[in-house]
Each structure stands twice: as structure tokens, then as C-alpha cells.
Protein backbone atom coordinates (compact mmCIF):
# COMPACT_ATOMS: atom_id res chain seq x y z
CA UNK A 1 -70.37 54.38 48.62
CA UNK A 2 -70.84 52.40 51.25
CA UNK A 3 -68.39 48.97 51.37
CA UNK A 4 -69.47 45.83 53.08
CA UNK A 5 -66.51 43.25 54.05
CA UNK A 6 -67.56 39.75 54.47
CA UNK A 7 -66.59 36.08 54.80
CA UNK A 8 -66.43 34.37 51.18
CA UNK A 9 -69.10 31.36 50.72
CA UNK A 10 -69.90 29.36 48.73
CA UNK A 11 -72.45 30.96 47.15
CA UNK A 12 -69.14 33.35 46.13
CA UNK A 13 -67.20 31.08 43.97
CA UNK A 14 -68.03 31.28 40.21
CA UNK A 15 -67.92 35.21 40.63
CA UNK A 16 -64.64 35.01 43.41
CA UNK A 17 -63.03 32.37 40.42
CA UNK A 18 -64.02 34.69 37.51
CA UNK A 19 -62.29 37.78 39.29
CA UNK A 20 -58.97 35.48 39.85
CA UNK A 21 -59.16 34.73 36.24
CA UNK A 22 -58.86 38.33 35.38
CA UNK A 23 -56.81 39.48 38.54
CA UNK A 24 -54.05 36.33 37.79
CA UNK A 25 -53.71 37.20 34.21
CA UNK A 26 -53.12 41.10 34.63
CA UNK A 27 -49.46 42.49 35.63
CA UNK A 28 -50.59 42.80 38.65
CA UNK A 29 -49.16 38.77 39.47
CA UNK A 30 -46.17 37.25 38.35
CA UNK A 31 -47.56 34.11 37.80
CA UNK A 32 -50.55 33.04 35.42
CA UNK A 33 -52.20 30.79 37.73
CA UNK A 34 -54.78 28.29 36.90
CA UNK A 35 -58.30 26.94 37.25
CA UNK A 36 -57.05 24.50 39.56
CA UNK A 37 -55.57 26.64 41.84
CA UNK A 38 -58.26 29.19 41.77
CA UNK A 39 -60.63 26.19 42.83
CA UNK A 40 -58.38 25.05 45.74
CA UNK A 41 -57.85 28.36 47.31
CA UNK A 42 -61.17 28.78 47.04
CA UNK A 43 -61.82 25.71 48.48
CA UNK A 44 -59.18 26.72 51.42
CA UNK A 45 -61.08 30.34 52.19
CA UNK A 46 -64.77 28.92 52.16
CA UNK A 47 -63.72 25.59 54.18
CA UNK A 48 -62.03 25.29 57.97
CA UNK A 49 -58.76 25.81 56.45
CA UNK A 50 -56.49 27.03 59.51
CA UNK A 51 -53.95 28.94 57.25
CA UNK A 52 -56.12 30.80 55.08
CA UNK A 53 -59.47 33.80 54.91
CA UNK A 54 -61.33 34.83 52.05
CA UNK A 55 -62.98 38.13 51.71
CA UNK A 56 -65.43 39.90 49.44
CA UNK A 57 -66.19 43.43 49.39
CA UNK A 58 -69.89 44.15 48.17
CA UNK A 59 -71.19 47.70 47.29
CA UNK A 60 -75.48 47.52 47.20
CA UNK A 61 -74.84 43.68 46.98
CA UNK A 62 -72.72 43.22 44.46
CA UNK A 63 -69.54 41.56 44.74
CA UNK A 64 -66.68 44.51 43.56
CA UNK A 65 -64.09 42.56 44.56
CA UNK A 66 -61.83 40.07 46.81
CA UNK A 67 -58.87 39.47 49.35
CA UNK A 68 -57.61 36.64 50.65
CA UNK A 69 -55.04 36.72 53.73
CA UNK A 70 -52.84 33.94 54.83
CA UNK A 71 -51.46 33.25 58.35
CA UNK A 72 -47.62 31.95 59.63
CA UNK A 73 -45.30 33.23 62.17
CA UNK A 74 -42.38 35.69 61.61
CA UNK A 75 -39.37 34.47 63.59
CA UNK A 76 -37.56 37.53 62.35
CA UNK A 77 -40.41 39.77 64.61
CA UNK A 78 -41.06 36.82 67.11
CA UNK A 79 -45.17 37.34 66.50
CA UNK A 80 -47.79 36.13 64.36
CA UNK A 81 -47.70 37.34 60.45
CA UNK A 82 -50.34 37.49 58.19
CA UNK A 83 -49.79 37.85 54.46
CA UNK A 84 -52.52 39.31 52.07
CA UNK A 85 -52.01 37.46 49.16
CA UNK A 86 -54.50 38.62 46.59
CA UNK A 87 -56.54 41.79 46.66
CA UNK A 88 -58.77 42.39 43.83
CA UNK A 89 -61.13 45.30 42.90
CA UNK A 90 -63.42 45.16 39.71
CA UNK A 91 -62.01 47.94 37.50
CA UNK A 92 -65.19 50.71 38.31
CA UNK A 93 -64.74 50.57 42.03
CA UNK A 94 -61.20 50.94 41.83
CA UNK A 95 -60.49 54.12 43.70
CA UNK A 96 -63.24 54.14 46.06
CA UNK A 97 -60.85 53.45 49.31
CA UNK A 98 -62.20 49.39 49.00
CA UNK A 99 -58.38 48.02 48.72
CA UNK A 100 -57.15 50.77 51.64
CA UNK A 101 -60.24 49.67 53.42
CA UNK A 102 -59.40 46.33 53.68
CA UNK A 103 -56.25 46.82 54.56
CA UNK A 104 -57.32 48.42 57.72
CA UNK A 105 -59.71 45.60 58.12
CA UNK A 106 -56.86 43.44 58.14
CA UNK A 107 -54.75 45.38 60.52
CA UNK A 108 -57.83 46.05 63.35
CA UNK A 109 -58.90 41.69 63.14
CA UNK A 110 -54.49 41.19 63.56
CA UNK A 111 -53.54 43.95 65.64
CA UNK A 112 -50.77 42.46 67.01
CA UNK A 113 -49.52 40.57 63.93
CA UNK A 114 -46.71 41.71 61.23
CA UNK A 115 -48.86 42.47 58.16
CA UNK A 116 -47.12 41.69 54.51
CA UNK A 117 -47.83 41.84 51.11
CA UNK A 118 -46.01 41.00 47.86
CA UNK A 119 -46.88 43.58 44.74
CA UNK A 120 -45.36 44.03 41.33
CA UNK A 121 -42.60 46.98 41.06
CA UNK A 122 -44.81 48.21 37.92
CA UNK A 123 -47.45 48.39 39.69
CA UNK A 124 -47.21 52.19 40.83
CA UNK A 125 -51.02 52.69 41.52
CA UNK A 126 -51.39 49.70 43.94
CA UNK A 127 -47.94 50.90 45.75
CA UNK A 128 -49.14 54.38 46.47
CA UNK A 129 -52.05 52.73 48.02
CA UNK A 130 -50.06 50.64 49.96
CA UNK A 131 -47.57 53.52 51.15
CA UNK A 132 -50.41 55.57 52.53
CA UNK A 133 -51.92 52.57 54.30
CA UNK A 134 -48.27 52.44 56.49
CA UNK A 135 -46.41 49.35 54.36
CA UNK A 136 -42.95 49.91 53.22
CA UNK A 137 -40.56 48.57 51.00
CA UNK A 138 -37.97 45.65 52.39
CA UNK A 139 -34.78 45.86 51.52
CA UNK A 140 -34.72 41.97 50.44
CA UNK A 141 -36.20 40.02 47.84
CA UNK A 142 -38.34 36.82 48.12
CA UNK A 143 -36.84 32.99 46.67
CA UNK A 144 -39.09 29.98 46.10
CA UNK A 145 -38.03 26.40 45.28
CA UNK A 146 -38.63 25.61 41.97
CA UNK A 147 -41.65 23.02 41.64
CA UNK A 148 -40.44 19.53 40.47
């Protein structure tokens, strides 16, 4: 099975906002999300947004799936980070190597960058993945502010 990556466009959304649906309301994500958000990350990944990419993966053109990376700076490794904050594959092209593939993607367009990722404890399958691609756990845990 051959795996194209490619830019999201607009032409992407209602499918890239229908696989968030699914993707935010599984255990794989802590929180639920919502069609708001959906739209504006979209609207981040298809627009000149600095800070943010979207991705689809497409097997014999159709869409299986989604990333999206985000980019900072880690003052703890003094170098560019990048963050992939949602990876999605459509349950029957789930392992195919499209999630492990993308991960190199990531790491061969930010070769000099700290790569990072967040995933669920329960989700064993994903961490395996993950494991063989080179991540590894931290030894800290992640705070937010609480929204107002």
C-alpha cells in the first residue's frame, strides 16, 4: 500500500473535521473537543498560520487519515521543537506503517528540532508505535491553566 503525505486544503475539511469528530471522542484524547475547535485548527493548518501544519495521508486517493504538528522552541534543549498534536488513522488502515510513516516524515522536514508528542497511558497500541519510531517516555507530567 502505497501512502501519499500531503498538505491539508481546503478541499480536506468536511472529511479532516469528520475524522476529529471520531478521533476527539475516542480514548485516544483527554479532552472531547468541539466543532469549534475542529473548525479553527482547521482553519490554522489550511491558512498561513506560522505555528501550525496539517497533513493527510491518502492511499489510491482517499483520505485514511490526518496529523497535524505544531511548532515552539524548547529552552530546556536550546533548539526548535515541534509537537505532533493529533495523528489520526481511519480504523482499516490502521497498521499499515501510515502513523510510523509520518512520524519519520516529521523527523526528515525537522531534522534538527526536538520532536514531542502527548498520548494516553491506555493507549498501549499507539505507544508501541511510538517506541519503535525512537520516542520515549519523560519522566514529568504536563500542567495547563485552567480556562476562565
Amino acid at each position: 500500500m502505497h501512502t501519499i503525505i500531503r498538505e491539508m486544503t481546503e478541499e480536506d475539511r468536511r472529511e479532516i473535521f469528520e475524522m476529529m469528530k471520531v478521533f476527539y471522542a475516542s480514548p485516544a484524547v483527554s479532552t472531547n473537543g468541539s466543532a469549534e475547535v475542529f473548525q479553527a485548527d482547521i482553519d490554522h493548518c489550511v491558512g498561513d498560520c506560522p505555528y501550525l501544519e496539517g497533513y493527510v495521508f491518502q492511499v489510491e486517493q482517499k483520505l485514511c487519515g490526518y496529523g497535524m504538528v505544531a511548532k515552539s522552541f524548547s529552552t530546556e534543549y536550546g533548539k526548535p521543537c515541534v509537537w505532533i498534536e493529533d495523528l489520526y488513522i481511519r480504523e482499516p488502515f490502521r497498521g499499515e506503517g501510515i502513523g510510523s510513516g509520518f512520524l519519520d516524515f516529521v523527523a526528515e522536514k525537522y531534522p534538527d528540532a526536538i520532536l514531542k508528542l502527548e498520548v494516553e497511558k491506555e493507549n498501549e497500541r499507539a505507544i508501541r508505535v511510538y517506541e519503535k519510531c525512537g520516542y520515549e517516555t519523560l519522566p514529568y507530567f504536563e500542567m495547563k491553566r485552567r480556562s476562565q
